[in-house]
N, C-alpha and C. Protein backbone atom coordinates (compact mmCIF):
# COMPACT_ATOMS: atom_id res chain seq x y z
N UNK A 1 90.73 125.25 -49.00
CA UNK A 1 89.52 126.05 -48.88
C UNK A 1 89.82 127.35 -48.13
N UNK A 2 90.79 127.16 -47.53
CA UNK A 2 91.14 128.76 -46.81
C UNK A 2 91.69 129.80 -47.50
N UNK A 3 91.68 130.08 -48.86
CA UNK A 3 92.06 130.88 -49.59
C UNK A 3 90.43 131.02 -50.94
N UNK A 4 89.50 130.48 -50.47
CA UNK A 4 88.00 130.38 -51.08
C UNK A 4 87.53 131.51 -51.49
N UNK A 5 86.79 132.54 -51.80
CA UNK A 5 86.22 133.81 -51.63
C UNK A 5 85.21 133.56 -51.10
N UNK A 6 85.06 134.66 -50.40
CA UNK A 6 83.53 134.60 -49.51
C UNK A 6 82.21 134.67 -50.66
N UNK A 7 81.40 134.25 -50.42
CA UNK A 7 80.10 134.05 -51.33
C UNK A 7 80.37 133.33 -52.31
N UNK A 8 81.17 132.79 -52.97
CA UNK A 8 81.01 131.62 -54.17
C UNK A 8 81.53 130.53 -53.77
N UNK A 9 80.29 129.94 -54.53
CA UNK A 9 80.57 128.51 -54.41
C UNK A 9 81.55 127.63 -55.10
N UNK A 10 82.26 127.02 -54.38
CA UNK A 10 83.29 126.27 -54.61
C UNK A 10 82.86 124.26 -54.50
N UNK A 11 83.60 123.85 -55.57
CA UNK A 11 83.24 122.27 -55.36
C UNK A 11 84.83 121.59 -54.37
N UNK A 12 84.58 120.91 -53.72
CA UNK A 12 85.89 119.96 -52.86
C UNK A 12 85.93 119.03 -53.91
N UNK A 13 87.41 119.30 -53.64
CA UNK A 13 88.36 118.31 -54.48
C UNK A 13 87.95 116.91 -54.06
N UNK A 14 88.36 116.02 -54.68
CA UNK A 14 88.50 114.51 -54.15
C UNK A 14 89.45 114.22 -53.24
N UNK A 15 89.57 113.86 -52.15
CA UNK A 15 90.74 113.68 -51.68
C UNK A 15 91.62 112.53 -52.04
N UNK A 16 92.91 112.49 -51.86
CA UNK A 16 94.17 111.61 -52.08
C UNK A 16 94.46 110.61 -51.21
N UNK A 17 93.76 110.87 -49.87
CA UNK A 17 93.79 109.82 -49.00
C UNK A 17 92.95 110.14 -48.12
N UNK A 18 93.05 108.46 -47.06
CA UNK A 18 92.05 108.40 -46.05
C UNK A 18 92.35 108.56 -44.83
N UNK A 19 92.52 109.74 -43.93
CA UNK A 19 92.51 109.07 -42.53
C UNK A 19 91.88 109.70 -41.92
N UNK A 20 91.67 109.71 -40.77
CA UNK A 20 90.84 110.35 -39.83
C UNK A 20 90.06 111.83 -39.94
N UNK A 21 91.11 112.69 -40.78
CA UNK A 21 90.53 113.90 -40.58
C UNK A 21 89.34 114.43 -41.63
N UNK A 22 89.61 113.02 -43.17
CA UNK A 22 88.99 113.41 -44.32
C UNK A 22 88.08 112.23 -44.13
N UNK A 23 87.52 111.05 -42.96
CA UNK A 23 86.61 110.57 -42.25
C UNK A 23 85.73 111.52 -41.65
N UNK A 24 86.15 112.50 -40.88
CA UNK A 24 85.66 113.17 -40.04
C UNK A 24 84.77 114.25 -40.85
N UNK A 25 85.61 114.54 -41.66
CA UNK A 25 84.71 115.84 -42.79
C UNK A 25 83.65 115.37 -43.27
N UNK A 26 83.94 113.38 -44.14
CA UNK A 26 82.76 113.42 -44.81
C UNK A 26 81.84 112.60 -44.00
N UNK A 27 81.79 112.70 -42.39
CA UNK A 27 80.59 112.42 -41.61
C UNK A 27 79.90 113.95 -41.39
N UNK A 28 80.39 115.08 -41.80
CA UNK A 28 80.02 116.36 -41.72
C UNK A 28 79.64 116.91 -43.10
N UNK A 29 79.47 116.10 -43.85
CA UNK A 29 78.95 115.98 -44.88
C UNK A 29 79.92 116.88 -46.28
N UNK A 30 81.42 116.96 -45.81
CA UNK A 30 82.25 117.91 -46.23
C UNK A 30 83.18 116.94 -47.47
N UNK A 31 82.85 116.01 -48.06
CA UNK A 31 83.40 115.31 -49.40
C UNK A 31 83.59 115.67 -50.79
N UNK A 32 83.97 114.82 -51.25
CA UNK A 32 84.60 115.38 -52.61
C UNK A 32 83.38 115.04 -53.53
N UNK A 33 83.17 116.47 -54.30
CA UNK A 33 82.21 116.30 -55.23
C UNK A 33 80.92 117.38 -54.94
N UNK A 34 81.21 118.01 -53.51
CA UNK A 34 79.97 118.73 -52.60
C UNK A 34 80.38 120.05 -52.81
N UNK A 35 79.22 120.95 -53.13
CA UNK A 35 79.78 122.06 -53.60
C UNK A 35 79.33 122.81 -52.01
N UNK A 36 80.49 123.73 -51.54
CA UNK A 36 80.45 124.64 -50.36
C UNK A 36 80.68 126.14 -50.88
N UNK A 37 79.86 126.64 -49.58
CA UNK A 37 80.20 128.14 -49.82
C UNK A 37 80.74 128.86 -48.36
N UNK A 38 81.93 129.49 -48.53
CA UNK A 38 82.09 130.05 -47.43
C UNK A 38 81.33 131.70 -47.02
N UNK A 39 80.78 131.56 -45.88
CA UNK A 39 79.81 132.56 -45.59
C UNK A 39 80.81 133.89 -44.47
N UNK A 40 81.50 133.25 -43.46
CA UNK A 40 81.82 134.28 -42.75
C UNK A 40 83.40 133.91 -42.27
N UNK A 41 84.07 134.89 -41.83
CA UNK A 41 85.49 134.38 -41.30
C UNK A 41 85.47 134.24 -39.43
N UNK A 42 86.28 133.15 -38.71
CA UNK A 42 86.12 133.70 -37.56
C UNK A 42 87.47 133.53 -36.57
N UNK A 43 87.57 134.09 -35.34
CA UNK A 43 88.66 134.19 -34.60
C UNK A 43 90.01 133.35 -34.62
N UNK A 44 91.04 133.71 -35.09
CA UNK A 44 91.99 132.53 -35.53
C UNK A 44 92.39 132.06 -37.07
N UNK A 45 91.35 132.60 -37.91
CA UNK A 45 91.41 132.50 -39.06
C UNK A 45 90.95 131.31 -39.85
N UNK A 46 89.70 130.54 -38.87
CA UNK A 46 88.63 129.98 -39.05
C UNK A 46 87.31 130.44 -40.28
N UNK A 47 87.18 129.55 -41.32
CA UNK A 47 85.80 130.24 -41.60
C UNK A 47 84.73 129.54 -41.16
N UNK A 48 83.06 129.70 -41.56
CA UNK A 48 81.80 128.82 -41.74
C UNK A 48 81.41 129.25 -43.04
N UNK A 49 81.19 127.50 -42.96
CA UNK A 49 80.70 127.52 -44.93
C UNK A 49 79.66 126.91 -44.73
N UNK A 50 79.00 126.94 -45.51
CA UNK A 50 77.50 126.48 -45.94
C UNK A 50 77.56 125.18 -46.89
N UNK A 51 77.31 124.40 -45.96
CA UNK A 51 77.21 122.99 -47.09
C UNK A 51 75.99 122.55 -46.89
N UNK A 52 75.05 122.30 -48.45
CA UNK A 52 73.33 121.63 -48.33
C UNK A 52 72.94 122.17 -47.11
N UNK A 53 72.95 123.60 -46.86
CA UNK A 53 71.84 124.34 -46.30
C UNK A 53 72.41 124.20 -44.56
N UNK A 54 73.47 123.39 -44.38
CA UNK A 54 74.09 123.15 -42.81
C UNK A 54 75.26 124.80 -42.71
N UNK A 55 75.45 125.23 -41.23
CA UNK A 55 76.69 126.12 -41.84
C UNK A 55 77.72 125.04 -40.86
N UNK A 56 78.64 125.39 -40.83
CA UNK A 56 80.03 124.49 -40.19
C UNK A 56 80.70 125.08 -40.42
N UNK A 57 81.28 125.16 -39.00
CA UNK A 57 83.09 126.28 -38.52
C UNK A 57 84.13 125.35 -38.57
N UNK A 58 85.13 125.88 -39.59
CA UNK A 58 85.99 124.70 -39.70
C UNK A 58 87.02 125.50 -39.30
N UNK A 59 88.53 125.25 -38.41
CA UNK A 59 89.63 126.09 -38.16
C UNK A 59 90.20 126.04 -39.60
N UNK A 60 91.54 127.23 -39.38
CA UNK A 60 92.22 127.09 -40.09
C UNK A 60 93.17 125.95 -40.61
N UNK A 61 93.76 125.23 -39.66
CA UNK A 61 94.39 123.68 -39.88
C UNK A 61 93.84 123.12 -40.78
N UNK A 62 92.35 122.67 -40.59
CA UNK A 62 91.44 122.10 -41.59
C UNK A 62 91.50 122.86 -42.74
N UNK A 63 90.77 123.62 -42.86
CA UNK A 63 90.72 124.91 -44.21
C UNK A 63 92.25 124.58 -44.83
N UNK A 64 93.26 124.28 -44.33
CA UNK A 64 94.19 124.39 -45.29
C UNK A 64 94.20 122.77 -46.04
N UNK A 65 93.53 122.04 -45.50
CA UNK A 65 93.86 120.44 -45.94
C UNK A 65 93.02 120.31 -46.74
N UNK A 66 91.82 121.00 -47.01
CA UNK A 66 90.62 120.72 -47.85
C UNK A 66 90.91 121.66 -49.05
N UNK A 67 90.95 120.40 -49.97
CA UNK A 67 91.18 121.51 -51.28
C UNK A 67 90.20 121.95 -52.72
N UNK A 68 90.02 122.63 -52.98
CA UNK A 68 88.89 123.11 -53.46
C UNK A 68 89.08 123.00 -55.42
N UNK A 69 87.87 123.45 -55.88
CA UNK A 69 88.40 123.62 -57.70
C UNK A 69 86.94 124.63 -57.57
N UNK A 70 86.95 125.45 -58.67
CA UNK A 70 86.02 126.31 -59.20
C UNK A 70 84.74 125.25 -59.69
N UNK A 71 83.26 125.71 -59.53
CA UNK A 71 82.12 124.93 -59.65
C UNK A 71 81.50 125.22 -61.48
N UNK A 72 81.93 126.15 -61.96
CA UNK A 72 81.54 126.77 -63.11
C UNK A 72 82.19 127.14 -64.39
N UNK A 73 82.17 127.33 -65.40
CA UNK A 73 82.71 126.92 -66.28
C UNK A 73 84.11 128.41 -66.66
């Protein structure tokens, strides 16, 4: 997701496995199948995306593990 464009919406991939960090996302409601939009970039090379109307700052570390596909045809 850290290579996303700002303003379109993007769907998350499914992920490949389970551990803690792709637990942690989809208690933040950040799972596979949920379409996000990234809204702003921030210090560090962090963005916040907009998922179902929530925004959430995710670092870069994260942003690189979450992987994205185009929502549209």
């Amino acid at each position: 997701m850290d290579r996303a464009p700002f303003g379109v919406t993007v769907r998350i991939a499914p992920a490949d496995r389970s551990d803690a960090l792709e637990r942690r996302l989809a208690e933040l409601g950040l799972r596979g199948g949920v379409e996000v939009r990234c809204l702003q970039r921030t210090a560090g090379g962090g963005r916040v995306v907009d998922v179902a109307g929530a925004r959430i700052a995710l670092g870069r570390e994260v942003l690189q593990r979450v992987r994205t596909e185009p929502t549209g045809p």
